[in-house]
N, C-alpha and C. Protein backbone atom coordinates (compact mmCIF):
# COMPACT_ATOMS: atom_id res chain seq x y z
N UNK A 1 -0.38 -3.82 10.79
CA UNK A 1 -1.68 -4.27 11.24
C UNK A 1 -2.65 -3.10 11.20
N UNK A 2 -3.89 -3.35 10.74
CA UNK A 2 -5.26 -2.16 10.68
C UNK A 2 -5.28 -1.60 12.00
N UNK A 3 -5.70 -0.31 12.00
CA UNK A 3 -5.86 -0.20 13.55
C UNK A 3 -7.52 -0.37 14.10
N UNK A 4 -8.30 -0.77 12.88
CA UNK A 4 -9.70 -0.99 12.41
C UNK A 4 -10.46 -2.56 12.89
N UNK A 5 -9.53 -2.99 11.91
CA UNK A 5 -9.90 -4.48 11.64
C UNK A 5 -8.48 -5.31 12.21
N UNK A 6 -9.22 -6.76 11.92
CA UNK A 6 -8.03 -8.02 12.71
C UNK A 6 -7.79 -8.21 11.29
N UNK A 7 -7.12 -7.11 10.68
CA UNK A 7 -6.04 -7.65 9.39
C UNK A 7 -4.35 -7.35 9.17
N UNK A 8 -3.94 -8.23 8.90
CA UNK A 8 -3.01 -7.42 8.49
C UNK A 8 -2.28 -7.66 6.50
N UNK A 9 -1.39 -6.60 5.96
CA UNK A 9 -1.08 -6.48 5.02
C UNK A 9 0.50 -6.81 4.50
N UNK A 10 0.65 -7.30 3.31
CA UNK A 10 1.83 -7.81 3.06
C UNK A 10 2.41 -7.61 1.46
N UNK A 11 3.24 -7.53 1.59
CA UNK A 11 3.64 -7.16 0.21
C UNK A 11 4.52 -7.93 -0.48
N UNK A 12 4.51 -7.83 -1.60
CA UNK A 12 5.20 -8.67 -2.42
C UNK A 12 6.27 -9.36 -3.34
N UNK A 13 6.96 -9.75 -3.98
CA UNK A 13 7.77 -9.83 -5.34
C UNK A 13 6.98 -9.69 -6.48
N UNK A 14 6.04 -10.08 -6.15
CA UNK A 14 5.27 -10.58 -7.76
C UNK A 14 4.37 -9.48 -7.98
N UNK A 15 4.78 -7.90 -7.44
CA UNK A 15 3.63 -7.18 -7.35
C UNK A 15 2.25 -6.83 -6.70
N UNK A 16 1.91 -8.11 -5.86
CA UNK A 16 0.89 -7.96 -5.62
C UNK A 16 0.64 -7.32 -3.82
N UNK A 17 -0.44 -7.30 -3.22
CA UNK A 17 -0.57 -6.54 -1.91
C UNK A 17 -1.91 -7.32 -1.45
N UNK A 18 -1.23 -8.64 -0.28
CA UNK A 18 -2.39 -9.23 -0.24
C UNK A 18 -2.76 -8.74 1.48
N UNK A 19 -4.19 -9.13 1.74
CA UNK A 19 -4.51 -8.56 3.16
C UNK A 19 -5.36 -9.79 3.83
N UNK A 20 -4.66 -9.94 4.99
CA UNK A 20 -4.89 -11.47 5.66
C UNK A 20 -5.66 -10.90 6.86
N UNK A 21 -6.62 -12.04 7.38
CA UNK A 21 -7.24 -12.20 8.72
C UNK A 21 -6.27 -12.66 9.83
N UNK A 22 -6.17 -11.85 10.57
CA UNK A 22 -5.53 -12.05 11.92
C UNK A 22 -5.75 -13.69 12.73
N UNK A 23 -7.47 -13.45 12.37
CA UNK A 23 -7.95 -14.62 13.18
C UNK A 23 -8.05 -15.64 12.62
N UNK A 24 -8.25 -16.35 11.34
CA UNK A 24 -8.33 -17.09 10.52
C UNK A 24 -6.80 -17.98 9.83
N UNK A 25 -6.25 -16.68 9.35
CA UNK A 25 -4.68 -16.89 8.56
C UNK A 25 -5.09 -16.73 6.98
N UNK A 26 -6.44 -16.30 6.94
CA UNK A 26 -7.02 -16.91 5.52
C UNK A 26 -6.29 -15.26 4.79
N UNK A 27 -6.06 -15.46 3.29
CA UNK A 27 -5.83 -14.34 2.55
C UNK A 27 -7.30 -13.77 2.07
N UNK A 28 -7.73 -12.53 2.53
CA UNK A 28 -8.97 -12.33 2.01
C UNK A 28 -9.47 -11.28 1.02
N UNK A 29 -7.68 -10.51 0.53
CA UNK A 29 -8.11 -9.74 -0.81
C UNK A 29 -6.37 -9.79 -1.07
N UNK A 30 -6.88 -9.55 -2.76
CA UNK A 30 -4.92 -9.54 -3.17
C UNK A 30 -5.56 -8.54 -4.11
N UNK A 31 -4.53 -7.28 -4.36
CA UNK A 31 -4.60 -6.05 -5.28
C UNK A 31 -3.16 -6.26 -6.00
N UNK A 32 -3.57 -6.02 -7.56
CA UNK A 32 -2.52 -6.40 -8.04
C UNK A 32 -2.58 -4.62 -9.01
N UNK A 33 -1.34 -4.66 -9.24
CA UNK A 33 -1.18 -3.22 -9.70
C UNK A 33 0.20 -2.80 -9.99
N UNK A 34 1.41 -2.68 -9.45
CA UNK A 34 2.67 -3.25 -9.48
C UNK A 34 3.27 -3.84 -10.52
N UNK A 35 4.48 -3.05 -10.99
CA UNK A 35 5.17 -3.92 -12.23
C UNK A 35 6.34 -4.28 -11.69
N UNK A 36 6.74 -4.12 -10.35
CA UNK A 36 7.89 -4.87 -9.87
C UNK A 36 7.51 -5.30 -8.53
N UNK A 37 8.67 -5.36 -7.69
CA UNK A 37 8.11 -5.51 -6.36
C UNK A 37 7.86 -4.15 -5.55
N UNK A 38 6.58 -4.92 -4.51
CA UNK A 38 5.78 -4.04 -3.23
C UNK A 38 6.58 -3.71 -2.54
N UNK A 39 7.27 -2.64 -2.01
CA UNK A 39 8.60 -2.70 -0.91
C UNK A 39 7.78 -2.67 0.64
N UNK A 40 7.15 -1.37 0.70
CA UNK A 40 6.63 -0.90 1.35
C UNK A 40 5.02 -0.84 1.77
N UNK A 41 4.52 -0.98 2.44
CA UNK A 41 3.05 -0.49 2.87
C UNK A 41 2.74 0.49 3.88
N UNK A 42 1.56 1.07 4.32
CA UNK A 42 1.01 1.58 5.46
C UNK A 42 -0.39 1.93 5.12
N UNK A 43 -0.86 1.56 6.66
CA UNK A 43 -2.34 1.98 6.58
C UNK A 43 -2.46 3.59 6.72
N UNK A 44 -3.74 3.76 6.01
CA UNK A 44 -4.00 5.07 5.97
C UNK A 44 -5.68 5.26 6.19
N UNK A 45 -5.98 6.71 6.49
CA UNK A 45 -7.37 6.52 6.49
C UNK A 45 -8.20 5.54 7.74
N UNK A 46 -7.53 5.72 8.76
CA UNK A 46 -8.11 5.32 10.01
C UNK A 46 -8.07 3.69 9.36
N UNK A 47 -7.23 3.18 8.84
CA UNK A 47 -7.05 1.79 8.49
C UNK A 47 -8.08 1.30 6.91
N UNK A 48 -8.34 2.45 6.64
CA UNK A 48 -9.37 2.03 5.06
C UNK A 48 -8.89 1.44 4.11
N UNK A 49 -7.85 2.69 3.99
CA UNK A 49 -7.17 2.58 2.97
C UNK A 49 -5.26 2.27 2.87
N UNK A 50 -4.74 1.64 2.47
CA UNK A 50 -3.47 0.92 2.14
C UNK A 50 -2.90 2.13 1.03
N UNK A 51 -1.10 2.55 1.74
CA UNK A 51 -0.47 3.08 0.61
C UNK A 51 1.19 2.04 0.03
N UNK A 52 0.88 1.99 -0.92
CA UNK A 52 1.98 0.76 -1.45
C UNK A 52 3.08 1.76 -1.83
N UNK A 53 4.81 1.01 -1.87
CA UNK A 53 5.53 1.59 -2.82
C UNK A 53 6.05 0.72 -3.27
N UNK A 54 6.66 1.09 -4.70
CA UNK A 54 7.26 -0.28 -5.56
C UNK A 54 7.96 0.31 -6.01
N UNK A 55 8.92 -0.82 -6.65
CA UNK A 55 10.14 -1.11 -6.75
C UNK A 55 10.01 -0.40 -8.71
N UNK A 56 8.82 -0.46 -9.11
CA UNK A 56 8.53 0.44 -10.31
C UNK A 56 8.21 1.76 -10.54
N UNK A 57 8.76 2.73 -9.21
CA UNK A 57 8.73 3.93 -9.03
C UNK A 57 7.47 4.31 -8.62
N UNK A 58 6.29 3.28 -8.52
CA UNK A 58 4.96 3.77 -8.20
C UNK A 58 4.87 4.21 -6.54
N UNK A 59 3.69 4.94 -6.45
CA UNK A 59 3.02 4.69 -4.99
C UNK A 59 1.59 4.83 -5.35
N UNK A 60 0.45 3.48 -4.62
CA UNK A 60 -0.28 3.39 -5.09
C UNK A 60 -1.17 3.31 -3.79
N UNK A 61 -2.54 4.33 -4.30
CA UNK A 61 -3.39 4.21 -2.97
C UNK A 61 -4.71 3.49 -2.83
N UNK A 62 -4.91 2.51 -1.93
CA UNK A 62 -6.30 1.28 -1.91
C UNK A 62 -6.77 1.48 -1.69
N UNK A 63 -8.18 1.75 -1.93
CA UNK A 63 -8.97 1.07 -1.03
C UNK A 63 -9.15 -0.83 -0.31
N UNK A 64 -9.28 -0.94 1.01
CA UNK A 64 -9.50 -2.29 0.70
C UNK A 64 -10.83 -2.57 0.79
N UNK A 65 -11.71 -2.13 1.17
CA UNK A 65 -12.88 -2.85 1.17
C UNK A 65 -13.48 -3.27 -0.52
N UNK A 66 -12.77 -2.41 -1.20
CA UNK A 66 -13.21 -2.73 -2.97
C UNK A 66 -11.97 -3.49 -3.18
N UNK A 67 -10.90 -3.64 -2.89
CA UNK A 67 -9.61 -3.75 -3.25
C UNK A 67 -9.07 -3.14 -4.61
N UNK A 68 -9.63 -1.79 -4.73
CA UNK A 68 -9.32 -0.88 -5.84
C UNK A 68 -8.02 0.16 -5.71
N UNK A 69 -7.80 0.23 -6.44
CA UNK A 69 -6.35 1.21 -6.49
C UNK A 69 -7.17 2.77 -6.71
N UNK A 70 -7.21 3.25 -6.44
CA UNK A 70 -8.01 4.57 -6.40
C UNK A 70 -7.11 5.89 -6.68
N UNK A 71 -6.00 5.99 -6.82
CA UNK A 71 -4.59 6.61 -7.34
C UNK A 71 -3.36 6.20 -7.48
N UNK A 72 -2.90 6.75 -8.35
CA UNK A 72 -1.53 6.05 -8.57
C UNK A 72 -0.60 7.53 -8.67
N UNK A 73 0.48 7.24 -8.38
CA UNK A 73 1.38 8.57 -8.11
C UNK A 73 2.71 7.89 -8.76
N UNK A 74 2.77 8.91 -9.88
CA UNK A 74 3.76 8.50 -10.53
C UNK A 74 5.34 9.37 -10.99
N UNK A 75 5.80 9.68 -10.03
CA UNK A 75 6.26 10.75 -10.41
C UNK A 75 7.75 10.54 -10.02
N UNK A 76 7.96 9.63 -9.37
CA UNK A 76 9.77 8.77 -9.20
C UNK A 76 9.82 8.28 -10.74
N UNK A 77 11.12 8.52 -10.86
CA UNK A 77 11.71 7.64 -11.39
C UNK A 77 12.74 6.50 -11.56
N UNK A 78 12.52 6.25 -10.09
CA UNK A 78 13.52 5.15 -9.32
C UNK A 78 12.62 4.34 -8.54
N UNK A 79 13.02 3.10 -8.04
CA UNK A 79 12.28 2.87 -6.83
C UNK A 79 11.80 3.63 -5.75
N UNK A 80 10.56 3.52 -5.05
CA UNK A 80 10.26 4.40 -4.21
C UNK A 80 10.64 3.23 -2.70
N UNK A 81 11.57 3.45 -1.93
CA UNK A 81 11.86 2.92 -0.94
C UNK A 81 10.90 2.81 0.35
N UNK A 82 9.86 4.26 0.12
CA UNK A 82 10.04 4.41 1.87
C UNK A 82 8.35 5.73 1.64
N UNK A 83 7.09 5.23 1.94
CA UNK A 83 6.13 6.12 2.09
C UNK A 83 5.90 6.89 3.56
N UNK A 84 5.22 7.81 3.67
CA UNK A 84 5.30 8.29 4.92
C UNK A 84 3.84 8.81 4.89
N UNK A 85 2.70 8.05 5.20
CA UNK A 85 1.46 8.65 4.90
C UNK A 85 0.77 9.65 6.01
N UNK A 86 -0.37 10.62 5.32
CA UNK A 86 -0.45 11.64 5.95
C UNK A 86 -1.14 11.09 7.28
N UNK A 87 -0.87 12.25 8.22
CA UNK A 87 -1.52 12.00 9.72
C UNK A 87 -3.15 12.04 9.95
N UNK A 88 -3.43 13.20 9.20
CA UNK A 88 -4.39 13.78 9.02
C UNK A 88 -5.13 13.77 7.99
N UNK A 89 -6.10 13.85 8.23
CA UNK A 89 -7.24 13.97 6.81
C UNK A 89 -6.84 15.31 5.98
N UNK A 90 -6.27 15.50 4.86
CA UNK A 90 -6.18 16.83 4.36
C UNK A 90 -4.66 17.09 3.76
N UNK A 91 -3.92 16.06 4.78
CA UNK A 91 -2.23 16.10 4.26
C UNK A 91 -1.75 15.05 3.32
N UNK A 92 -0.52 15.68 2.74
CA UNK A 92 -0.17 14.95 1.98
C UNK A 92 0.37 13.93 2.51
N UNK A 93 1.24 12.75 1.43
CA UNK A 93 2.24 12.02 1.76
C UNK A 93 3.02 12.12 1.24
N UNK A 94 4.27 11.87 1.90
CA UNK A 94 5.54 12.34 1.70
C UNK A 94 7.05 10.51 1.22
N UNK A 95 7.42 10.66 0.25
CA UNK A 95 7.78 9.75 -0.46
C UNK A 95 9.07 9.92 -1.14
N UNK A 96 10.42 9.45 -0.41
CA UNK A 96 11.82 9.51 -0.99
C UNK A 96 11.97 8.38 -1.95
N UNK A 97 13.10 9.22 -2.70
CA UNK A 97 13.44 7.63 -3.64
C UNK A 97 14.45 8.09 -3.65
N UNK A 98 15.63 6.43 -4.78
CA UNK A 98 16.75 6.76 -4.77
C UNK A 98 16.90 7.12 -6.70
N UNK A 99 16.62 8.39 -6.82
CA UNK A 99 16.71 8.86 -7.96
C UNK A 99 18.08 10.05 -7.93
C-alpha cells in the first residue's frame, strides 16, 4: 500500500503492474514492461515511485503518476526474487537472485 495515496499495487503473470484505488476497487494504471512474471514490488520515493522484479531477470523503476518505467536494471541473469529499495534519497537498491 502507498504510504501517499489510497492505492495499492499488484503484480502479475502476464507481466504487467497494475495500481488500484483503495476506495473505489477501480484499476487506475497498468505498466506493462515485463517479459515474464512481476514477482515482487515496493514503493519507493515517499510512495511515487514503484520498484518491480521479474521473473525475466529485470528490476524495473516507475513512475506512477506517468505510469512510465524510467529505468530498467538489467544485470541478473536469473530471476530476480526479492528487491530491497533504498531508504533514503541517494541509496541504492539492493537485489538477490538465484543465479
Amino acid at each position: 500500500m502507498s504510504p501517499v495515496d489510497k492505492v495499492v499495487a499488484s503484480s502479475s503473470a502476464d507481466g504487467t503492474v497494475k495500481v488500484w484505488s483503495v476506495t473505489t476497487g477501480a484499476c487506475l494504471k497498468t505498466m506493462e514492461g515485463h517479459d515474464g512474471s512481476v514477482l515482487k514490488l515496493a514503493f519507493v520515493c515517499s510512495g511515487m515511485q514503484l520498484l518491480s522484479t521479474g521473473s525475466d531477470g529485470l528490476l524495473k523503476l516507475w513512475t506512477i503518476k506517468t505510469s512510465v518505467c524510467v529505468n530498467t536494471f538489467d544485470h541478473h541473469t536469473d530471476k530476480v526474487s526479492r528487491a530491497y529499495p533504498p531508504r533514503c534519497s541517494g541509496e541504492r537498491a539492493f537485489s538477490p537472485a538465484l543465479e
